[in-house]
PDB file of N, CA and C in Angstrom:
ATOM      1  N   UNK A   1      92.840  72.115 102.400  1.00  0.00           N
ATOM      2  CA  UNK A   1      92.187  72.317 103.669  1.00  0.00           C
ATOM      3  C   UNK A   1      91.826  70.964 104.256  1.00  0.00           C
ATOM      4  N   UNK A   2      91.888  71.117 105.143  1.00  0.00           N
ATOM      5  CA  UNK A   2      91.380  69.676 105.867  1.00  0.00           C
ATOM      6  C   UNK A   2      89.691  69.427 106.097  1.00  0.00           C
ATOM      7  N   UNK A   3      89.752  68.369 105.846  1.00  0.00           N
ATOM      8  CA  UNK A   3      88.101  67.787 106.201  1.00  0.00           C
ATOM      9  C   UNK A   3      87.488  67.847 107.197  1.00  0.00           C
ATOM     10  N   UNK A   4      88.057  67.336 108.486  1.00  0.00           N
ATOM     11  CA  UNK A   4      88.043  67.013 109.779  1.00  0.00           C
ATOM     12  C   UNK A   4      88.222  68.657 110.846  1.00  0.00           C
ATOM     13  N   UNK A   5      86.956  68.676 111.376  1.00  0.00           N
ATOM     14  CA  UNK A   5      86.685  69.826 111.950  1.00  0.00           C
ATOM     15  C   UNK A   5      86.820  69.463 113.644  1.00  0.00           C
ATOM     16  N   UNK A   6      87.245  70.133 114.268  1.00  0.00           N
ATOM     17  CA  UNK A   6      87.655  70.389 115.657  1.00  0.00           C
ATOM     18  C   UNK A   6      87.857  71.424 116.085  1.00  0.00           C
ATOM     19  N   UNK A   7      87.015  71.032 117.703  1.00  0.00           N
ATOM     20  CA  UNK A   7      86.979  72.183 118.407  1.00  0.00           C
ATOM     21  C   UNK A   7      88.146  72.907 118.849  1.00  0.00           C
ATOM     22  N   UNK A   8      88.240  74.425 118.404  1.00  0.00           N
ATOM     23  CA  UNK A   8      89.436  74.700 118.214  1.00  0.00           C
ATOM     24  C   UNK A   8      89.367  76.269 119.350  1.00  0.00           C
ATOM     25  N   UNK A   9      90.157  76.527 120.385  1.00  0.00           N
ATOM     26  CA  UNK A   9      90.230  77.682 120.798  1.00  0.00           C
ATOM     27  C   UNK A   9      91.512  78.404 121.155  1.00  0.00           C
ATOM     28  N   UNK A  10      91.487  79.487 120.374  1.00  0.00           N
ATOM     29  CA  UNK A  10      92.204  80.731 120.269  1.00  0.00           C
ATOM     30  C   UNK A  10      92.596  81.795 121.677  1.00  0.00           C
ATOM     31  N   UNK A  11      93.525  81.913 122.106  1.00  0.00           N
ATOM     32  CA  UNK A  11      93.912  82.602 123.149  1.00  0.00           C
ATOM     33  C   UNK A  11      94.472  83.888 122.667  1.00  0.00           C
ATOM     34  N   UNK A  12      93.661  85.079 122.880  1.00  0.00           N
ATOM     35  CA  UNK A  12      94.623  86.292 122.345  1.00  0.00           C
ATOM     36  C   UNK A  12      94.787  87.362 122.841  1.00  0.00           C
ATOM     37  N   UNK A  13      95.154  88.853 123.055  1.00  0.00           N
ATOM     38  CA  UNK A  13      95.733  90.015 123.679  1.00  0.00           C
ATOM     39  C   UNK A  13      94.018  90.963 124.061  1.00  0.00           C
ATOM     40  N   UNK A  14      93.699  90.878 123.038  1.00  0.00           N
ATOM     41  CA  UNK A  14      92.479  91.815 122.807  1.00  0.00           C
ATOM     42  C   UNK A  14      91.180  91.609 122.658  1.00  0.00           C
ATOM     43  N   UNK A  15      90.504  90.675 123.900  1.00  0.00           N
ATOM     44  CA  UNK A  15      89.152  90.858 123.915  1.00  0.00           C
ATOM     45  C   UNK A  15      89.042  89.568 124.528  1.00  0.00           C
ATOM     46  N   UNK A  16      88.470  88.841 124.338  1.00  0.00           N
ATOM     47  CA  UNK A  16      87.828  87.511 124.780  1.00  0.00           C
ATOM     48  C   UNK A  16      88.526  86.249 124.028  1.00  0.00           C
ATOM     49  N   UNK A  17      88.568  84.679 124.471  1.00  0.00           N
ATOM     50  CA  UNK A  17      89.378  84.281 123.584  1.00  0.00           C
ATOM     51  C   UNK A  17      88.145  83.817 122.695  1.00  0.00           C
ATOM     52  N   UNK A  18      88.531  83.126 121.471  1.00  0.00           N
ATOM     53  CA  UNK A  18      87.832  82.884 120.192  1.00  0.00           C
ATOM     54  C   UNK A  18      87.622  81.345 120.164  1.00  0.00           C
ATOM     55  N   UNK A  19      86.588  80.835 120.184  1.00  0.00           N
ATOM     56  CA  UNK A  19      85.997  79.073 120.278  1.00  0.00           C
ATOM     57  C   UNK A  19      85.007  79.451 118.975  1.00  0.00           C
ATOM     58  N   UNK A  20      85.798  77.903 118.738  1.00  0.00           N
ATOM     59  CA  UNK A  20      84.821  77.584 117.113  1.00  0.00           C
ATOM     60  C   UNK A  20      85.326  75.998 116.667  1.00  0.00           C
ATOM     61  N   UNK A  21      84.378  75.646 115.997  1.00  0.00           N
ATOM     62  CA  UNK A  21      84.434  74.538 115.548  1.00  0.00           C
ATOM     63  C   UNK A  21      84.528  74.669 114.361  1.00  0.00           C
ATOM     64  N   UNK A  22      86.016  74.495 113.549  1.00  0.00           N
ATOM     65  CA  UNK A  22      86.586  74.572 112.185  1.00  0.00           C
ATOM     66  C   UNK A  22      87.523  73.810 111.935  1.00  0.00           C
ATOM     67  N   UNK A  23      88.759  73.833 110.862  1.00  0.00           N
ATOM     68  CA  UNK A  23      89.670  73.470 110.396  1.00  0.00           C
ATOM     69  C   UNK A  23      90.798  74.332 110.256  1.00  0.00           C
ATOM     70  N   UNK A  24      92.115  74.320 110.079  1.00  0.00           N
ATOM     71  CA  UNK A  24      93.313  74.601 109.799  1.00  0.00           C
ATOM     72  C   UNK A  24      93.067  74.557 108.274  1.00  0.00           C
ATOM     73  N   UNK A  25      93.194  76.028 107.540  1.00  0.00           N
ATOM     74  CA  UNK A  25      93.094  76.001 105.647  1.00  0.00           C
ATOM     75  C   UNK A  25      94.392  76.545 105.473  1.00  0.00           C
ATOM     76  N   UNK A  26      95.114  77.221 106.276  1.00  0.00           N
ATOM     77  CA  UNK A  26      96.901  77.355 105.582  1.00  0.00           C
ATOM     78  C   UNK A  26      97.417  77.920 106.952  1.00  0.00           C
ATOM     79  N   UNK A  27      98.700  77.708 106.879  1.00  0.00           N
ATOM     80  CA  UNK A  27      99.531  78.947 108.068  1.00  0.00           C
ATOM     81  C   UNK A  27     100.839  79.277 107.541  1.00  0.00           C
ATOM     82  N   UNK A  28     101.741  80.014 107.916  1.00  0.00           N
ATOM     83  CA  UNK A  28     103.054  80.657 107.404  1.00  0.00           C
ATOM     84  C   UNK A  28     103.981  81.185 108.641  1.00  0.00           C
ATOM     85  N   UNK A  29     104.569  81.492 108.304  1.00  0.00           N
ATOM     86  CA  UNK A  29     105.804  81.870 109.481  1.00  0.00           C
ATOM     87  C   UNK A  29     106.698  82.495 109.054  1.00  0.00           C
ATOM     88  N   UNK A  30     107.360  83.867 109.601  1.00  0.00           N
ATOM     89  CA  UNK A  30     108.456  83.922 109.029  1.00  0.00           C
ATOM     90  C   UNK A  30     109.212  85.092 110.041  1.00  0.00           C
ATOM     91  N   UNK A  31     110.468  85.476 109.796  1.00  0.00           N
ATOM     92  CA  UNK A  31     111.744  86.260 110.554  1.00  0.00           C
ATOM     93  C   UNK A  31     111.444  87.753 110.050  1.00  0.00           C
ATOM     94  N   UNK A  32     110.807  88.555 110.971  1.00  0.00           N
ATOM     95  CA  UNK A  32     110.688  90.302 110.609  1.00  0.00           C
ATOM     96  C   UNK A  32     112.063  90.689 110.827  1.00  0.00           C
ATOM     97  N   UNK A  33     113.135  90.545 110.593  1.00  0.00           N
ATOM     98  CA  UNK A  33     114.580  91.152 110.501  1.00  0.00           C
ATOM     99  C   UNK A  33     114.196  92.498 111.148  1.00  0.00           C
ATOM    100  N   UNK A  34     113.527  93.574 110.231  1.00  0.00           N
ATOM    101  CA  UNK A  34     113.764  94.871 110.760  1.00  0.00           C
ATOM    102  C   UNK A  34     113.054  94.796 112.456  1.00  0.00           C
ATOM    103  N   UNK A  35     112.293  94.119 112.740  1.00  0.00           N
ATOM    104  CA  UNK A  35     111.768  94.502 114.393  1.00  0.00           C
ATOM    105  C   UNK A  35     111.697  93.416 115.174  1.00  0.00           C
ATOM    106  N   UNK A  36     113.124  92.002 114.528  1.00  0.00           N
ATOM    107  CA  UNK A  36     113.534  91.158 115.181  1.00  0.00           C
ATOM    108  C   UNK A  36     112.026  90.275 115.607  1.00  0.00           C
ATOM    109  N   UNK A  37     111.260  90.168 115.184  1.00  0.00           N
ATOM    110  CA  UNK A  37     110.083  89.353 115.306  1.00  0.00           C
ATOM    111  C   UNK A  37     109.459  87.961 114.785  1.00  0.00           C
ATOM    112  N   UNK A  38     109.855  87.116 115.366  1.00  0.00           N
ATOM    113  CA  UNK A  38     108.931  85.683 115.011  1.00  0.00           C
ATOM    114  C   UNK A  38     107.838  85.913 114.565  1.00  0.00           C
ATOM    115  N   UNK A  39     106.866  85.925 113.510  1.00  0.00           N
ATOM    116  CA  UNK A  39     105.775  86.276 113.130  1.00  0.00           C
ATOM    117  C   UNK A  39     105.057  85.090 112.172  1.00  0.00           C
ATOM    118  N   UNK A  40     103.909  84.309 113.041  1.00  0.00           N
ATOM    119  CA  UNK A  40     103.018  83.247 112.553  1.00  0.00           C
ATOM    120  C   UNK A  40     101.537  83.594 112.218  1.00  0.00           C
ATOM    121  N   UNK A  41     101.105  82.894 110.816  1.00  0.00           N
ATOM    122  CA  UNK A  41     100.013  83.415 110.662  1.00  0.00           C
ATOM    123  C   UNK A  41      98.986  82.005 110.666  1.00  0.00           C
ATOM    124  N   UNK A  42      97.939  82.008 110.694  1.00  0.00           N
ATOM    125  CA  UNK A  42      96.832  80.850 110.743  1.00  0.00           C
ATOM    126  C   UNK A  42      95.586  81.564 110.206  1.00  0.00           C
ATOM    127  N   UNK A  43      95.285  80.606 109.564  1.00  0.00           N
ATOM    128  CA  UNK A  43      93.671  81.126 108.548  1.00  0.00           C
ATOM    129  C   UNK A  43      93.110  79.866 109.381  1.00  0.00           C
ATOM    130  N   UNK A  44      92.164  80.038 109.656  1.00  0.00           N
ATOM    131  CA  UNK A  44      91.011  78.825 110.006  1.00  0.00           C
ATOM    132  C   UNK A  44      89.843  78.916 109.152  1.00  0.00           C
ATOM    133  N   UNK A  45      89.133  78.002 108.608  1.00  0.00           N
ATOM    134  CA  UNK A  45      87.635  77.900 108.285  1.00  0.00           C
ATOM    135  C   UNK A  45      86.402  77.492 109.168  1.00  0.00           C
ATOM    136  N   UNK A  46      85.509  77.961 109.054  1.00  0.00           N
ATOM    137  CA  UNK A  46      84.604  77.895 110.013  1.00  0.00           C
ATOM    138  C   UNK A  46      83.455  76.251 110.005  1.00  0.00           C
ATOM    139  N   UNK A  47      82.832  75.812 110.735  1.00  0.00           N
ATOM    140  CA  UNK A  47      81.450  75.122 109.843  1.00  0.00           C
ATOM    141  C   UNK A  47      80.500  75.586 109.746  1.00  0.00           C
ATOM    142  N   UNK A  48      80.889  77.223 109.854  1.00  0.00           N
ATOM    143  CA  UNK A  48      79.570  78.607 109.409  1.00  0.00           C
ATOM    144  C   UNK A  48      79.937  79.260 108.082  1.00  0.00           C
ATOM    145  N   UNK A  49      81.248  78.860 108.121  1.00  0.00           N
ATOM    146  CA  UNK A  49      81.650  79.157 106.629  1.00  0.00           C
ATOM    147  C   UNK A  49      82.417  80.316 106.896  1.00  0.00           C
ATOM    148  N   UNK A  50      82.622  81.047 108.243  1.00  0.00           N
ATOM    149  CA  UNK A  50      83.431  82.097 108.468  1.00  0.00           C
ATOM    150  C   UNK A  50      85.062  81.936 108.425  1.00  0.00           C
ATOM    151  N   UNK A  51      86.153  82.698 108.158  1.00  0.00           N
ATOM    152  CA  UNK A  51      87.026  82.405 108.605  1.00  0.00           C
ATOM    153  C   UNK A  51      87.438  83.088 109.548  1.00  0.00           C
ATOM    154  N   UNK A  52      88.830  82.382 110.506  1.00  0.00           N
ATOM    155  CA  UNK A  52      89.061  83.026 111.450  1.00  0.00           C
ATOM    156  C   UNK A  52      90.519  83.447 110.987  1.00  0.00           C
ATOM    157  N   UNK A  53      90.654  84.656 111.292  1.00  0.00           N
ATOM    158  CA  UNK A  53      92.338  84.632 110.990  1.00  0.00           C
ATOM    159  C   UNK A  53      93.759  85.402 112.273  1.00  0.00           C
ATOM    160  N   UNK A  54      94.225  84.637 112.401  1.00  0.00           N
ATOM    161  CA  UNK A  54      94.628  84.267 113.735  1.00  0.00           C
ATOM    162  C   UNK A  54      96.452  84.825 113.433  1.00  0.00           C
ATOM    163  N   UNK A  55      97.218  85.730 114.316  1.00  0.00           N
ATOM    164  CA  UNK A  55      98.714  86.586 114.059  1.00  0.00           C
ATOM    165  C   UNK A  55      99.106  86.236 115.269  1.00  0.00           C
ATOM    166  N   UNK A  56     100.632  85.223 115.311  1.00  0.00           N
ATOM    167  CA  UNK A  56     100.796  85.308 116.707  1.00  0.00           C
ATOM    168  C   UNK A  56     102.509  86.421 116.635  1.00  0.00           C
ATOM    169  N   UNK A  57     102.948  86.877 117.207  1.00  0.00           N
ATOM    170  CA  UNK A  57     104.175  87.970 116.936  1.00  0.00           C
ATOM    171  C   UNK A  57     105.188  87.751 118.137  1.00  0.00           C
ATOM    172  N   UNK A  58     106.482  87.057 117.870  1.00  0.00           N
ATOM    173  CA  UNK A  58     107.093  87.213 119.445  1.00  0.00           C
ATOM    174  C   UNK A  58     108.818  87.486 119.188  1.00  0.00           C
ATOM    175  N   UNK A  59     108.825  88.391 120.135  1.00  0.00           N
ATOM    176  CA  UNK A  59     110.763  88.968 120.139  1.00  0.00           C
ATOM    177  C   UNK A  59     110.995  88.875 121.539  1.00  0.00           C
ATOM    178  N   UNK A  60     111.932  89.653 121.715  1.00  0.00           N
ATOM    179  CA  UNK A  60     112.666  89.791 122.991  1.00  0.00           C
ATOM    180  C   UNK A  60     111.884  90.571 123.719  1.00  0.00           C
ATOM    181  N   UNK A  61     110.821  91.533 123.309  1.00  0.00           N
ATOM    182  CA  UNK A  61     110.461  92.673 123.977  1.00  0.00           C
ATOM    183  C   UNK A  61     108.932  92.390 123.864  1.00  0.00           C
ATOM    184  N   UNK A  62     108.398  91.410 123.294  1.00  0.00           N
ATOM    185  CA  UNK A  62     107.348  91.622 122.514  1.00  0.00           C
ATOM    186  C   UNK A  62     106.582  90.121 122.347  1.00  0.00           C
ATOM    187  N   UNK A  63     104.950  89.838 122.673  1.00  0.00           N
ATOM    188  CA  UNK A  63     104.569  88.669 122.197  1.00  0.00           C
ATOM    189  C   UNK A  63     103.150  89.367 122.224  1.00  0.00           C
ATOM    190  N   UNK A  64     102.526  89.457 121.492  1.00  0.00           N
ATOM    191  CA  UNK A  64     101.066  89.187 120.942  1.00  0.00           C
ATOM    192  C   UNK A  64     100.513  88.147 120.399  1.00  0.00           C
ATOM    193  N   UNK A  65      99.279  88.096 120.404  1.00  0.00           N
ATOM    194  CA  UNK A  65      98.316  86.857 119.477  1.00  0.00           C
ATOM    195  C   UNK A  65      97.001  88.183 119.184  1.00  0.00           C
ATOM    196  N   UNK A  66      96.769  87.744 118.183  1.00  0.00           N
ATOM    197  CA  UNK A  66      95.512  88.756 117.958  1.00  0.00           C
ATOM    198  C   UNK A  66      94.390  87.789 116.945  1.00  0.00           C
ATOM    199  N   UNK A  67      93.393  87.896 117.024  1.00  0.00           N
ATOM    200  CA  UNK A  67      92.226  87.316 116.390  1.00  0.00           C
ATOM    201  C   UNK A  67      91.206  87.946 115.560  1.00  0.00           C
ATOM    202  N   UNK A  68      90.800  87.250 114.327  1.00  0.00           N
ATOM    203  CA  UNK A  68      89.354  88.304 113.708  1.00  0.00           C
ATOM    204  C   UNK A  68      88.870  87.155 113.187  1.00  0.00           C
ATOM    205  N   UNK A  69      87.824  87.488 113.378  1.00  0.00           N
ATOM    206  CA  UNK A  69      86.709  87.084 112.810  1.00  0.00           C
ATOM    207  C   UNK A  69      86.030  87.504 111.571  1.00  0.00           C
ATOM    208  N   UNK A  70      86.207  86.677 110.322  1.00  0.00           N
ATOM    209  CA  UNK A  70      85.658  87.666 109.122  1.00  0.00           C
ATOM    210  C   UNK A  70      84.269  86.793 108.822  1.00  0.00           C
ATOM    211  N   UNK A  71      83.143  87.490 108.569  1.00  0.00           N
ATOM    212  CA  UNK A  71      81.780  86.797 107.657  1.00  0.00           C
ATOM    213  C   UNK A  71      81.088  87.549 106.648  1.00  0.00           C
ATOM    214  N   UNK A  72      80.308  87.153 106.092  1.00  0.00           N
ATOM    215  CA  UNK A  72      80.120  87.383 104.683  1.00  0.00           C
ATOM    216  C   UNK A  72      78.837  87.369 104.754  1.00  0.00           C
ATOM    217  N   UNK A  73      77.715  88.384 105.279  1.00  0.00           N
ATOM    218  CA  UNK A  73      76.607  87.933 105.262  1.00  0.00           C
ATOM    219  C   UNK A  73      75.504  89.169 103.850  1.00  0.00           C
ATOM    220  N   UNK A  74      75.350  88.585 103.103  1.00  0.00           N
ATOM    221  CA  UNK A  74      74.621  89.164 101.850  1.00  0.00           C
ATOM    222  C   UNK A  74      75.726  90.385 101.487  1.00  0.00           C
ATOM    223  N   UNK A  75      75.711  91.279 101.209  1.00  0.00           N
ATOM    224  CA  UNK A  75      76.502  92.206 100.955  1.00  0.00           C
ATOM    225  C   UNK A  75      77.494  93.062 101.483  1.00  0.00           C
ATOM    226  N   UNK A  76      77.585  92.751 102.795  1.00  0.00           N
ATOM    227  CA  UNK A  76      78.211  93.068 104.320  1.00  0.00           C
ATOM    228  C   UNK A  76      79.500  92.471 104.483  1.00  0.00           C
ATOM    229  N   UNK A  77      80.642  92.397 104.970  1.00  0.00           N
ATOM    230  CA  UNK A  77      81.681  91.737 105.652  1.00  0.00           C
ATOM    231  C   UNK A  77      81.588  92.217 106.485  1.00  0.00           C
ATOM    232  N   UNK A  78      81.681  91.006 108.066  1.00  0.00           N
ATOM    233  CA  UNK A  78      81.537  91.749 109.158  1.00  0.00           C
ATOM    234  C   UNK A  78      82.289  91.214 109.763  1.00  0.00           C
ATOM    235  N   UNK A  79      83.438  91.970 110.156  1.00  0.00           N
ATOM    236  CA  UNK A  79      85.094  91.930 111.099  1.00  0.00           C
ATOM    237  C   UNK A  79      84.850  91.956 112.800  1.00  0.00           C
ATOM    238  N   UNK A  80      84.957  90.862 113.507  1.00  0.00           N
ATOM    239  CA  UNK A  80      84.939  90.955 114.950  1.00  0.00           C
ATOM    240  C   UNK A  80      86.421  90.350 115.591  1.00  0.00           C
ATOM    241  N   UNK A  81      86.792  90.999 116.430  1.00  0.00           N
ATOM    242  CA  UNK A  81      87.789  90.697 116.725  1.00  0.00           C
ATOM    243  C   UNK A  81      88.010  90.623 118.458  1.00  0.00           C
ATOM    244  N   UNK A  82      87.273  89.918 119.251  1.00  0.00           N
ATOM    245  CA  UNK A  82      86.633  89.135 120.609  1.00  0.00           C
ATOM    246  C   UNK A  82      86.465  90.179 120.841  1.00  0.00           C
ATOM    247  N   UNK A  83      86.510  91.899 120.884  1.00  0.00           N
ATOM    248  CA  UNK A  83      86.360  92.834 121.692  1.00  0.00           C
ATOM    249  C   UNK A  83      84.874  93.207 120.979  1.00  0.00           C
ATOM    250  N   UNK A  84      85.072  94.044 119.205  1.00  0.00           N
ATOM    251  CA  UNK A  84      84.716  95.003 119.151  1.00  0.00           C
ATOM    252  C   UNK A  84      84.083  94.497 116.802  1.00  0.00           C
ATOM    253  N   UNK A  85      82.873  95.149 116.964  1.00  0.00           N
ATOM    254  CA  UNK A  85      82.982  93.919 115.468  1.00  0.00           C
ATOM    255  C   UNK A  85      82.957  95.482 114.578  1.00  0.00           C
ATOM    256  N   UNK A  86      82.973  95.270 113.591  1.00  0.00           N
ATOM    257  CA  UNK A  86      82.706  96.404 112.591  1.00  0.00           C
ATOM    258  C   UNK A  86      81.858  95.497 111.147  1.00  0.00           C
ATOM    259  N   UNK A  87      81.125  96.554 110.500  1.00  0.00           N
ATOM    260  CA  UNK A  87      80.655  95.873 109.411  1.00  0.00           C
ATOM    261  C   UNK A  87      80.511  97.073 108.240  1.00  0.00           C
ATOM    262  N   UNK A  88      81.338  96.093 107.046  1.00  0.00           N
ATOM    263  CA  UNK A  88      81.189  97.307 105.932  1.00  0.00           C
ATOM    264  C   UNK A  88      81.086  96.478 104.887  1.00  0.00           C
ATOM    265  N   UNK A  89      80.041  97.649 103.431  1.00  0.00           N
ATOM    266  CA  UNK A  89      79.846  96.774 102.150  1.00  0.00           C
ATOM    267  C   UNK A  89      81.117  96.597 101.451  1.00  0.00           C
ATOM    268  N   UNK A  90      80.868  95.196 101.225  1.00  0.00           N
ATOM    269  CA  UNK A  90      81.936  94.477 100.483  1.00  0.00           C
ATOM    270  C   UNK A  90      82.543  95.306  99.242  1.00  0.00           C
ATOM    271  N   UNK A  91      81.718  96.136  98.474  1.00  0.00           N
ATOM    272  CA  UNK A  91      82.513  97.162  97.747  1.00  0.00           C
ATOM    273  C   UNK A  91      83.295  98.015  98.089  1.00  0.00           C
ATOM    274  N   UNK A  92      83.302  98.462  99.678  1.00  0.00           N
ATOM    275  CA  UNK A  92      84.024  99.556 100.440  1.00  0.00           C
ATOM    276  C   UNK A  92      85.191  98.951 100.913  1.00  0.00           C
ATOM    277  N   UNK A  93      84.777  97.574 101.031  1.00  0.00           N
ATOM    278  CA  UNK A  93      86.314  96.821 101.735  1.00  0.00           C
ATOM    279  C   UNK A  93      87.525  96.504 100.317  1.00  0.00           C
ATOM    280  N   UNK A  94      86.575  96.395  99.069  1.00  0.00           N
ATOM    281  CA  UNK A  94      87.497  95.855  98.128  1.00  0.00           C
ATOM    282  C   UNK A  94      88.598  97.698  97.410  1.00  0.00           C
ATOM    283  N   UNK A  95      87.460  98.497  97.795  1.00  0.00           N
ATOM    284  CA  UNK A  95      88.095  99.847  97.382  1.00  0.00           C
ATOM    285  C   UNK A  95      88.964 100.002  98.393  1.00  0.00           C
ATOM    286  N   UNK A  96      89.558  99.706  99.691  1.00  0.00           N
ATOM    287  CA  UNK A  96      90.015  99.488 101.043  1.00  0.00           C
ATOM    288  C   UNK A  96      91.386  99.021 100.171  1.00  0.00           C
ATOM    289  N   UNK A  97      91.025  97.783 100.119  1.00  0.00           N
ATOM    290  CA  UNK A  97      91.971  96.783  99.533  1.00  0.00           C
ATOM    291  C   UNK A  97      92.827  97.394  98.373  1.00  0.00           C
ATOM    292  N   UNK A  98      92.381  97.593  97.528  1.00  0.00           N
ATOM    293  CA  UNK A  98      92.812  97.738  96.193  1.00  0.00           C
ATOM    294  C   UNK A  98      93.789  99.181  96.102  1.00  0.00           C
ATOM    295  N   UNK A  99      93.551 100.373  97.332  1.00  0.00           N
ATOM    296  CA  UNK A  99      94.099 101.692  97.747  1.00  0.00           C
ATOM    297  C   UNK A  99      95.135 100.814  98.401  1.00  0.00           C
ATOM    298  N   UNK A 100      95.195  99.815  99.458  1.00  0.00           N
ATOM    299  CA  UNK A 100      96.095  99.637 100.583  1.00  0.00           C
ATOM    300  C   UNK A 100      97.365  98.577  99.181  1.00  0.00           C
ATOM    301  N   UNK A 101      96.822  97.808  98.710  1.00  0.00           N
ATOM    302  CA  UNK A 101      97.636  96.833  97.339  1.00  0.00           C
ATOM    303  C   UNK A 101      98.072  98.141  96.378  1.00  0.00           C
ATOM    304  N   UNK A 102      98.091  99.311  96.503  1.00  0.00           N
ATOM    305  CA  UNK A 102      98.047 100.123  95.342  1.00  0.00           C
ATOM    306  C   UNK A 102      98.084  99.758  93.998  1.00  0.00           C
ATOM    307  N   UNK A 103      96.419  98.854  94.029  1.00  0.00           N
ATOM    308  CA  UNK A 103      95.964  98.564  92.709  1.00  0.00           C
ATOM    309  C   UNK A 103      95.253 100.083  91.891  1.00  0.00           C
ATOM    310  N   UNK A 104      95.051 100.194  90.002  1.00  0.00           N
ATOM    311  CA  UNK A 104      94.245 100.586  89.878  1.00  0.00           C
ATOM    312  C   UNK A 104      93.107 100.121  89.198  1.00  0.00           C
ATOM    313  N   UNK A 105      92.582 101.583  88.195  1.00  0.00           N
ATOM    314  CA  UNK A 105      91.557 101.282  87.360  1.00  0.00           C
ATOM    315  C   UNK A 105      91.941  99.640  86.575  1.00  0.00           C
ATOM    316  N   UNK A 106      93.219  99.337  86.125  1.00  0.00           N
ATOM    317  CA  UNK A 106      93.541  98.740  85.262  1.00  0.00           C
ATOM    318  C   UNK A 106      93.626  96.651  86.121  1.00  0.00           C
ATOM    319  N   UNK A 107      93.432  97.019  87.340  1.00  0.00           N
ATOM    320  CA  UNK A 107      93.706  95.974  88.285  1.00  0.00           C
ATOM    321  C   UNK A 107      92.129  95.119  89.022  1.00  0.00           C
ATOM    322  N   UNK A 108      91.194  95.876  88.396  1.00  0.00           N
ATOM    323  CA  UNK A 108      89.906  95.590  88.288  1.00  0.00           C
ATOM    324  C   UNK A 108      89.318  94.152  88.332  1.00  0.00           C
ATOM    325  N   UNK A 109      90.055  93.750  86.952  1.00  0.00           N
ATOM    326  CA  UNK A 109      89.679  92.373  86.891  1.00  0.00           C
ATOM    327  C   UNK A 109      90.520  91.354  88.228  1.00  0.00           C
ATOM    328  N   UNK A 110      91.360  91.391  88.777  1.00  0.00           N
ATOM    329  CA  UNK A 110      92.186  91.100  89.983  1.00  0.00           C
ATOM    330  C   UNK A 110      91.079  91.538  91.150  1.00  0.00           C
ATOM    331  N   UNK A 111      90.888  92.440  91.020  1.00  0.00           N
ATOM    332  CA  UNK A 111      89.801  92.340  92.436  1.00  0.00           C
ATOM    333  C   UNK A 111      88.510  91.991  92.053  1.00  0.00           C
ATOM    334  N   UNK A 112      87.784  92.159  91.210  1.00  0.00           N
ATOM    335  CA  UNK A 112      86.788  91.018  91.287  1.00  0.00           C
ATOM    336  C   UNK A 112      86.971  89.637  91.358  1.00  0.00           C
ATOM    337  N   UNK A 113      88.307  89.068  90.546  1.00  0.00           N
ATOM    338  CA  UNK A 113      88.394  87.681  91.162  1.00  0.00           C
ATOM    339  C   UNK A 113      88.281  87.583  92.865  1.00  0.00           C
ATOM    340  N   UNK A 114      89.378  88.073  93.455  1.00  0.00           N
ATOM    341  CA  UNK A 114      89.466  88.122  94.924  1.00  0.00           C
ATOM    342  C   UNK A 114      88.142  88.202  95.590  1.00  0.00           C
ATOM    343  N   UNK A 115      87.120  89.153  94.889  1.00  0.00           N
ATOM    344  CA  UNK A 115      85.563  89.362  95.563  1.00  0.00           C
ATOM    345  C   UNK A 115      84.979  88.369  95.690  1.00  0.00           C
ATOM    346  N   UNK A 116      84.789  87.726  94.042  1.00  0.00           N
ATOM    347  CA  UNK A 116      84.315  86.514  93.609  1.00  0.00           C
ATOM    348  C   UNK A 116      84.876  85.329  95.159  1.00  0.00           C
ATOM    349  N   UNK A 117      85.636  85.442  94.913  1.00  0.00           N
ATOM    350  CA  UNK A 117      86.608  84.146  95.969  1.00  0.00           C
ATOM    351  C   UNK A 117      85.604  84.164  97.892  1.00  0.00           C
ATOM    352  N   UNK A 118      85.501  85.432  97.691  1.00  0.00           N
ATOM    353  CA  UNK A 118      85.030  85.631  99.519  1.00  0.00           C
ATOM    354  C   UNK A 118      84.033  85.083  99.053  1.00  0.00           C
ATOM    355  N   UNK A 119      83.158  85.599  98.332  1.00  0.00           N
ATOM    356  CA  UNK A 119      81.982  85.555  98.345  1.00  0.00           C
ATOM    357  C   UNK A 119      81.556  83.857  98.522  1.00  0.00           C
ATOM    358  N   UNK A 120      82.374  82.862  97.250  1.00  0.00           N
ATOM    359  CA  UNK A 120      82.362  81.683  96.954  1.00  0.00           C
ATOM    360  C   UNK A 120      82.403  80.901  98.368  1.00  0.00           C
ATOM    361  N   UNK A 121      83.599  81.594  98.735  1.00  0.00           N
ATOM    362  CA  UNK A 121      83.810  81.052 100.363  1.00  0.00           C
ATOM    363  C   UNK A 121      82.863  80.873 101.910  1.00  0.00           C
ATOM    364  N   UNK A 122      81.914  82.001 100.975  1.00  0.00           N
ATOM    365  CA  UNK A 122      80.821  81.946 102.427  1.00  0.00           C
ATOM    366  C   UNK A 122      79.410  81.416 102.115  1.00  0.00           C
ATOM    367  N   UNK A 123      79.911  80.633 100.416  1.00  0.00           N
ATOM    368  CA  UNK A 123      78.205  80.211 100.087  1.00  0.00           C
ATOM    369  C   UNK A 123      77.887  79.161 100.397  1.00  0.00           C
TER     370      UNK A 123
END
C-alpha cells in the first residue's frame, strides 16, 4: 500500500460522487469474455481507516463505475454507497460471505481469519 495519501475523488452511476483523502492498496483488471466487458477493480484505504472499493465496467453497450464505502465501527460494518448506506453485525456479513463462497462448518477457521483481517484493518 502506499504511504502517501491524496485527495482522491470518485465519479460514479449511483448516488453522489465519493471524496476522501486515502491511498491506492491494490487494483486488477480483467476481459469478462461471456458479456464482452472491460472490468477494473480499485480498493482504496481511507485516513479513517475505511476502505473504499471502487468497479469500473465498460463494453460496447455498457459503462458503469459504482462505489462503496465499507467501515467497521465496534461490531457493525456499515456499507454506503453515495446514495443509500446499510449496516449489519459483522457476524451476519461473515455468515453472508461464507453462504455466497459456499464455505462450511469445516471452513470456519478461513473466516475468522478474514474477520480477524477487517477488523485489524479498521483498528
Amino acid at each position: 500500500m502506499q504511504d502517501t495519501l491524496e485527495d482522491i475523488s470518485l465519479t460514479h452511476d449511483n448516488g453522489e460522487d465519493m471524496h476522501f483523502r486515502g491511498s491506492l492498496s491494490s487494483e486488477c483488471s480483467w476481459y469478462d469474455e461471456e458479456h464482452g466487458l472491460l472490468c477494473r477493480q480499485k480498493l482504496y484505504a481511507t485516513e479513517n481507516k475505511d476502505q473504499i472499493y471502487y468497479i469500473m465496467r465498460t463494453g460496447p453497450e455498457e459503462h458503469s463505475r459504482r462505489a462503496y464505502r465499507l467501515k467497521v465501527q465496534d461490531e457493525t460494518c456499515i456499507i454506503h454507497n453515495g446514495k443509500a448506506e446499510v449496516r449489519m453485525p459483522i457476524a451476519l456479513l461473515m455468515l453472508a460471505v461464507r453462504g455466497l463462497c459456499g464455505m462450511d462448518a469445516r471452513s470456519a477457521t478461513s473466516l475468522a481469519m478474514v474477520e480477524e483481517m477487517l477488523k485489524a484493518a479498521n483498528a
